[in-house]
N, C-alpha and C. Protein backbone atom coordinates (compact mmCIF):
# COMPACT_ATOMS: atom_id res chain seq x y z
N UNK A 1 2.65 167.18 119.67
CA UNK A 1 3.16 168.41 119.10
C UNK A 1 2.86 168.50 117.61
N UNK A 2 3.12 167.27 116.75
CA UNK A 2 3.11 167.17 115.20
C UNK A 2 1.58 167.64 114.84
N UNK A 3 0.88 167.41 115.74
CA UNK A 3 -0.78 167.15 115.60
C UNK A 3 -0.98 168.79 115.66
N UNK A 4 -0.53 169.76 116.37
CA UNK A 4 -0.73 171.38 116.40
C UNK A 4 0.21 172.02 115.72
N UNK A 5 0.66 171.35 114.94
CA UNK A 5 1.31 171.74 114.17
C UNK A 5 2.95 172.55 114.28
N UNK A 6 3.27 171.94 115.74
CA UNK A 6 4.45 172.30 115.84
C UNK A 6 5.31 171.09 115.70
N UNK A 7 7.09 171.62 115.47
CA UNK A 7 8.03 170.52 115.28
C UNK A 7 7.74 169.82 116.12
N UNK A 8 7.99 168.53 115.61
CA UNK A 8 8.09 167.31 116.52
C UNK A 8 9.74 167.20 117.28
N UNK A 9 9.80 166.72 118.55
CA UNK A 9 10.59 166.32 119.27
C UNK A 9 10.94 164.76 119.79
N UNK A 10 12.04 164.91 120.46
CA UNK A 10 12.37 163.36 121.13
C UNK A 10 11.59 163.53 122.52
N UNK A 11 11.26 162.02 122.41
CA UNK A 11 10.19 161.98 123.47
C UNK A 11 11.09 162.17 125.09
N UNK A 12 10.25 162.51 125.72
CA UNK A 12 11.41 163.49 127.21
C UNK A 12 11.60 161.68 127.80
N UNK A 13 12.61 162.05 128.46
CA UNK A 13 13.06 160.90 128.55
C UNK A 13 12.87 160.48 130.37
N UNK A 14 12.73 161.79 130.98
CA UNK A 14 12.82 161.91 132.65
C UNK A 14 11.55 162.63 132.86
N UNK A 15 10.59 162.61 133.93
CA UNK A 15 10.00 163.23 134.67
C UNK A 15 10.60 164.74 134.83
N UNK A 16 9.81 165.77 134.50
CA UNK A 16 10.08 166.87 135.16
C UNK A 16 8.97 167.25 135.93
N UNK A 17 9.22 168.31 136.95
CA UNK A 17 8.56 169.36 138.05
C UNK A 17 8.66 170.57 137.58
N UNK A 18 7.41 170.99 137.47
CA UNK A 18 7.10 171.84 137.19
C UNK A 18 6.76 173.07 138.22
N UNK A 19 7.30 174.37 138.11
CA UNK A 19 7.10 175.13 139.10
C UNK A 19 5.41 175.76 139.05
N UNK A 20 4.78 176.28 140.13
CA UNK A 20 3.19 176.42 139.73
C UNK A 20 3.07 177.63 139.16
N UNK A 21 3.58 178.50 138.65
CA UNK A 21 3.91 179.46 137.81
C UNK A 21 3.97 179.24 136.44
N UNK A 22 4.47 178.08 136.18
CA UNK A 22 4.31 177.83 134.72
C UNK A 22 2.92 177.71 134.26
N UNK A 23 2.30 177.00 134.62
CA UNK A 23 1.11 176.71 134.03
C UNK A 23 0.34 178.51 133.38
N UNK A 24 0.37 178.99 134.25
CA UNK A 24 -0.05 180.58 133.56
C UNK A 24 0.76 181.14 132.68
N UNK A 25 2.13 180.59 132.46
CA UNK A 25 3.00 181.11 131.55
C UNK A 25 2.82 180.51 130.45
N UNK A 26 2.13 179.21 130.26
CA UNK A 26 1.71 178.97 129.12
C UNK A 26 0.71 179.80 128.26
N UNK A 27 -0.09 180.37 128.87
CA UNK A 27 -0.97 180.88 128.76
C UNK A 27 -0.71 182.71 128.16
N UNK A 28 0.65 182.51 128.70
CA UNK A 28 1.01 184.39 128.13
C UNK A 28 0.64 184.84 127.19
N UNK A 29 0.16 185.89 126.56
CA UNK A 29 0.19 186.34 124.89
C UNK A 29 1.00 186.68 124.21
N UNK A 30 2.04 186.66 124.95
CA UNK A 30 3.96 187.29 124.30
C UNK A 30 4.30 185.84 123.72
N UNK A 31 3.14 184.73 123.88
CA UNK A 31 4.03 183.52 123.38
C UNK A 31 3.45 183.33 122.06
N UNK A 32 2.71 184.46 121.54
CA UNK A 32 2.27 184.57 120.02
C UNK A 32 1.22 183.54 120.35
N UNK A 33 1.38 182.53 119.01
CA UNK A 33 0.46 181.75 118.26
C UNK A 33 1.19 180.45 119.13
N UNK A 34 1.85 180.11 120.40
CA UNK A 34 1.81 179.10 121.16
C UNK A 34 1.11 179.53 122.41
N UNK A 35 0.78 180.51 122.68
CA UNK A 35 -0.30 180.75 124.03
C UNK A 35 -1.28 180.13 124.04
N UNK A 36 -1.09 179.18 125.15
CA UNK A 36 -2.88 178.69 125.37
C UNK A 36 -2.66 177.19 124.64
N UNK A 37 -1.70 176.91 123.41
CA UNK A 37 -0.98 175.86 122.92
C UNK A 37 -0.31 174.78 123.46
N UNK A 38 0.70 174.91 124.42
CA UNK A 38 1.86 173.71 124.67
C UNK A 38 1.02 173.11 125.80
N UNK A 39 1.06 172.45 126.34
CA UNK A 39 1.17 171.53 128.23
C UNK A 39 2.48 170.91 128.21
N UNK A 40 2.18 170.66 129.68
CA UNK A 40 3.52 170.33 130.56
C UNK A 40 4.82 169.24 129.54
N UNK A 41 3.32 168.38 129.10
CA UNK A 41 4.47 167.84 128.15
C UNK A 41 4.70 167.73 127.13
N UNK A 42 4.78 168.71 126.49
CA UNK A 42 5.21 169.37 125.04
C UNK A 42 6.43 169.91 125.51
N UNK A 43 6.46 170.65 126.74
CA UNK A 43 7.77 171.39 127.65
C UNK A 43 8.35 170.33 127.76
N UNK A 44 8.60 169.30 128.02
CA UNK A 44 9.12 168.01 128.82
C UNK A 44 9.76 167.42 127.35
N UNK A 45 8.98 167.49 126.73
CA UNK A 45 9.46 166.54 124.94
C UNK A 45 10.18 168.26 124.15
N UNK A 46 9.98 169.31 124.85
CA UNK A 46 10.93 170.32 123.82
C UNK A 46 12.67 170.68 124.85
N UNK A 47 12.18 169.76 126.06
CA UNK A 47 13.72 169.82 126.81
C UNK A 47 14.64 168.73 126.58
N UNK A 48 13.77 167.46 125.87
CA UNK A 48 15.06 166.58 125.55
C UNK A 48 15.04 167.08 123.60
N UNK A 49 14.63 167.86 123.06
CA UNK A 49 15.49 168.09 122.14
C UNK A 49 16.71 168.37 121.52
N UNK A 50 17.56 167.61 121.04
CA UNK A 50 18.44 167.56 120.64
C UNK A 50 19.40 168.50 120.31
N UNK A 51 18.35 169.47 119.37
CA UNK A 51 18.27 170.62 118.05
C UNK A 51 18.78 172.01 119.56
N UNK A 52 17.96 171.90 120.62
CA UNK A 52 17.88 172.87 121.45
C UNK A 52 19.25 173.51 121.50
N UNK A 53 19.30 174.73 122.28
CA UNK A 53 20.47 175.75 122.33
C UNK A 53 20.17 175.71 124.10
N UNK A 54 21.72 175.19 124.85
CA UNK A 54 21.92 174.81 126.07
C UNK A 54 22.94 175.84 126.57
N UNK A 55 22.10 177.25 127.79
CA UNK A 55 22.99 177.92 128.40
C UNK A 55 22.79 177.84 129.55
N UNK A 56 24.19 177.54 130.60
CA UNK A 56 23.90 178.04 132.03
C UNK A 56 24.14 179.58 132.16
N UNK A 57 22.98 179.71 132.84
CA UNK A 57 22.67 181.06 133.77
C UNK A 57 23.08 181.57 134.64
N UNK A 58 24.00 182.24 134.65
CA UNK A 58 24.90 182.68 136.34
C UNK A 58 23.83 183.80 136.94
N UNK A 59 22.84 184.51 136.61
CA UNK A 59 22.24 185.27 136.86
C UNK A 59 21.82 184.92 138.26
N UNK A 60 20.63 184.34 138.21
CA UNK A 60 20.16 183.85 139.55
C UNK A 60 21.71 183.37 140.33
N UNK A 61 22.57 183.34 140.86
CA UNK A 61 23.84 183.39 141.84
C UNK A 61 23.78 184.51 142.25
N UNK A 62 23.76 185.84 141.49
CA UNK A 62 23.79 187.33 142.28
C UNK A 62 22.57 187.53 143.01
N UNK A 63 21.65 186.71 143.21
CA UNK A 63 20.56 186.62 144.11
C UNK A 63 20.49 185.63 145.38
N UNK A 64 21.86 185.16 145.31
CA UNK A 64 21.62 183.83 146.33
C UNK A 64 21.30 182.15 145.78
N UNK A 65 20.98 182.34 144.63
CA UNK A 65 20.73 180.89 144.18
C UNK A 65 21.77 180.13 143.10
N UNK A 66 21.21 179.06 143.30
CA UNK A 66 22.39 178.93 141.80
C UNK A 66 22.07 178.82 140.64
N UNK A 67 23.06 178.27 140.02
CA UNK A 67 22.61 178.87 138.22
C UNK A 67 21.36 178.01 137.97
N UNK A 68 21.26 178.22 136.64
CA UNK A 68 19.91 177.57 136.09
C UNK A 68 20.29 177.38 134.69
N UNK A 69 20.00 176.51 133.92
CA UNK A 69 20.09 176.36 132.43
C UNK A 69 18.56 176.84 131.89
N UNK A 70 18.55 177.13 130.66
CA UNK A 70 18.14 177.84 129.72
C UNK A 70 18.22 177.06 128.29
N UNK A 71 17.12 176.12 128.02
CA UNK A 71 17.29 176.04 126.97
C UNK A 71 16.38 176.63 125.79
N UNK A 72 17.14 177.13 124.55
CA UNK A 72 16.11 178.18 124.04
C UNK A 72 15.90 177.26 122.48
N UNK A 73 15.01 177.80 121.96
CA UNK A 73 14.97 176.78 120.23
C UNK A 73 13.69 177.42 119.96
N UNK A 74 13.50 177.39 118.55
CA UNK A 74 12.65 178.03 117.61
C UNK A 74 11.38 177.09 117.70
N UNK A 75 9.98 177.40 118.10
CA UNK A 75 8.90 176.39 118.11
C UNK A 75 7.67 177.14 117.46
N UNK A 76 7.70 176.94 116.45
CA UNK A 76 6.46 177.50 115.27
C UNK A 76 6.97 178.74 115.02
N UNK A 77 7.97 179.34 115.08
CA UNK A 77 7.92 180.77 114.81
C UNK A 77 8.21 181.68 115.98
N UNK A 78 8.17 180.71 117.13
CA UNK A 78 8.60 181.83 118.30
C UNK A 78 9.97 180.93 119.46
N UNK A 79 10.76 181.99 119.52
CA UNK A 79 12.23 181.73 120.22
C UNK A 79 11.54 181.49 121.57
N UNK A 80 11.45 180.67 121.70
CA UNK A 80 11.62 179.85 123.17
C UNK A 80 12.38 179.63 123.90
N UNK A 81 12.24 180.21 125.76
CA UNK A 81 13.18 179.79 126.65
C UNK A 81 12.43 179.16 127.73
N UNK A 82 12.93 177.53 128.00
CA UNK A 82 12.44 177.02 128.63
C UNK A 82 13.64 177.40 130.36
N UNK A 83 13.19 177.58 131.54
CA UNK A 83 14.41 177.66 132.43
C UNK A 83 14.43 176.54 133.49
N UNK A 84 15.32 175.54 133.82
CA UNK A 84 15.13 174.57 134.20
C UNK A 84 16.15 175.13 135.18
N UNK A 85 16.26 174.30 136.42
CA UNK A 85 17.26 173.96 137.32
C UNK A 85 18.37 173.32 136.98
N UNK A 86 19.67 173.60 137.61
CA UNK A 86 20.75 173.07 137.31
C UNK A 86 20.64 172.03 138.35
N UNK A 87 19.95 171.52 139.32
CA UNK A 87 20.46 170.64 140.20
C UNK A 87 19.31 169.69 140.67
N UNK A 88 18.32 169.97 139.53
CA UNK A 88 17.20 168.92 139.97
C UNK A 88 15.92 169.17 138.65
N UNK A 89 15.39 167.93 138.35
CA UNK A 89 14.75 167.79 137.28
C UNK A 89 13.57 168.88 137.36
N UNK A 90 13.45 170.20 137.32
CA UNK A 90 12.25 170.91 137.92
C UNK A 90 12.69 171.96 136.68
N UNK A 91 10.91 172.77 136.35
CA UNK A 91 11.11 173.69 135.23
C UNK A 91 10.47 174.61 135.98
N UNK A 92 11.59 175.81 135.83
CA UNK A 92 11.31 176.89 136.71
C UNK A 92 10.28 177.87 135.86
N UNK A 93 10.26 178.26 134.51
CA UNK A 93 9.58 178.80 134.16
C UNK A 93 9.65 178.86 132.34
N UNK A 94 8.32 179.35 131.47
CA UNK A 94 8.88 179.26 129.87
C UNK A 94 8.42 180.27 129.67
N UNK A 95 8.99 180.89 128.38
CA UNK A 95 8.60 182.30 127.93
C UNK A 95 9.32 182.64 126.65
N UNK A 96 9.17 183.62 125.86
CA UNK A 96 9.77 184.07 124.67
C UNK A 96 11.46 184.72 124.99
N UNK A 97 12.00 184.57 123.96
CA UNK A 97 13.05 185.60 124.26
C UNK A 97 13.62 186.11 122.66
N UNK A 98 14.26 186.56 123.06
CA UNK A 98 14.72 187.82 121.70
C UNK A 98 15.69 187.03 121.35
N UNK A 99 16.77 187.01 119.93
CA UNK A 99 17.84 186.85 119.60
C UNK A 99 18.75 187.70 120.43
N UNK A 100 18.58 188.81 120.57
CA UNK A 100 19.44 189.79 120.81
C UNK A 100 19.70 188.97 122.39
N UNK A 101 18.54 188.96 122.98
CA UNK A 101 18.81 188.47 124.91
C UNK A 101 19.56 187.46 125.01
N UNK A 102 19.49 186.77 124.03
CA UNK A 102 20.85 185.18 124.09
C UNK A 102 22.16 186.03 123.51
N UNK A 103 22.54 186.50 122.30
CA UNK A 103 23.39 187.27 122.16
C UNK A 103 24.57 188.33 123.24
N UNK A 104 23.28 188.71 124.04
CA UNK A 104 24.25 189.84 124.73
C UNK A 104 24.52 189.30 125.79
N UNK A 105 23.17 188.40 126.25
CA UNK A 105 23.67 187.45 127.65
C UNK A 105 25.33 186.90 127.61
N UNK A 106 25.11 186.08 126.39
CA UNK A 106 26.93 185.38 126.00
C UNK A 106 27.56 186.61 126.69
N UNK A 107 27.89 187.79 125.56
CA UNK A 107 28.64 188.76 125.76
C UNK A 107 29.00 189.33 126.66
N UNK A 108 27.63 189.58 127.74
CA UNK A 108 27.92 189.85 128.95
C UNK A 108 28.29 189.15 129.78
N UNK A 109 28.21 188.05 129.78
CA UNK A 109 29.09 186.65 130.70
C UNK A 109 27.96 186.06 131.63
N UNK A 110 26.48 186.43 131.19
CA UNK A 110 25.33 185.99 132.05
C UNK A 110 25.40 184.52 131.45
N UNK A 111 25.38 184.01 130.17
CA UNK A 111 25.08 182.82 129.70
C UNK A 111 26.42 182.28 129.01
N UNK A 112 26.29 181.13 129.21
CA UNK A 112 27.53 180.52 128.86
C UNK A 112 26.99 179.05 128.43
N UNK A 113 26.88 178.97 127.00
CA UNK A 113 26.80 178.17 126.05
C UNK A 113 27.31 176.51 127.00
N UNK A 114 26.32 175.48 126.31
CA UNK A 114 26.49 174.49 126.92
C UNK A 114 26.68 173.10 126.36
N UNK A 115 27.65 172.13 125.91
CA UNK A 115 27.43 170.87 124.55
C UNK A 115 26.36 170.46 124.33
């Protein structure tokens, strides 16, 4: 990460699974000046960060599934949400998100802040 010039992280400490969707989501152009930038394990070393902002997701439940955590953190300049599973080491998907979408999520009772 230090080497592309993004923050450095703690090295991931567990194996994750990756869903096959991600790999093209790296690739998005909404991810600014990290598109085409991170691999799997830059994702893997920016989920055991420390610094990160930890919400479960009740969203996915009104679909049948269960929640999912969300961890979001600032990486070169762009708000990052990584979405992991609540019940097994697997990363469902990464992408940008707004201040405002963590904000109103709280408010609306979709996300609920996590230690």
């Amino acid at each position: 990460l230090a080497g592309r010039g993004l923050v450095p992280t703690a090295a991931a400490s567990a194996p994750w699974a990756f869903d096959p969707r991600v790999a093209g989501q790296l690739n998005d152009p909404r991810l600014g000046n990290l598109a085409g930038r991170l691999t799997q394990g830059d994702i893997a070393n920016l989920l055991a960060n420390p610094g990160a902002q930890r919400m479960l997701d009740v969203s996915p439940v009104a679909r049948g599934y269960g929640p999912s955590i969300n961890v979001v953190q600032d990486v070169a300049g762009v708000m990052l949400r990584i979405t992991v599973s609540s019940t097994e080491m697997r990363v469902y998907s990464v992408g940008p998100i707004g201040p405002n979408a963590v904000t109103n999520g709280i408010a609306r009772g979709r996300f609920f802040p996590l230690p």
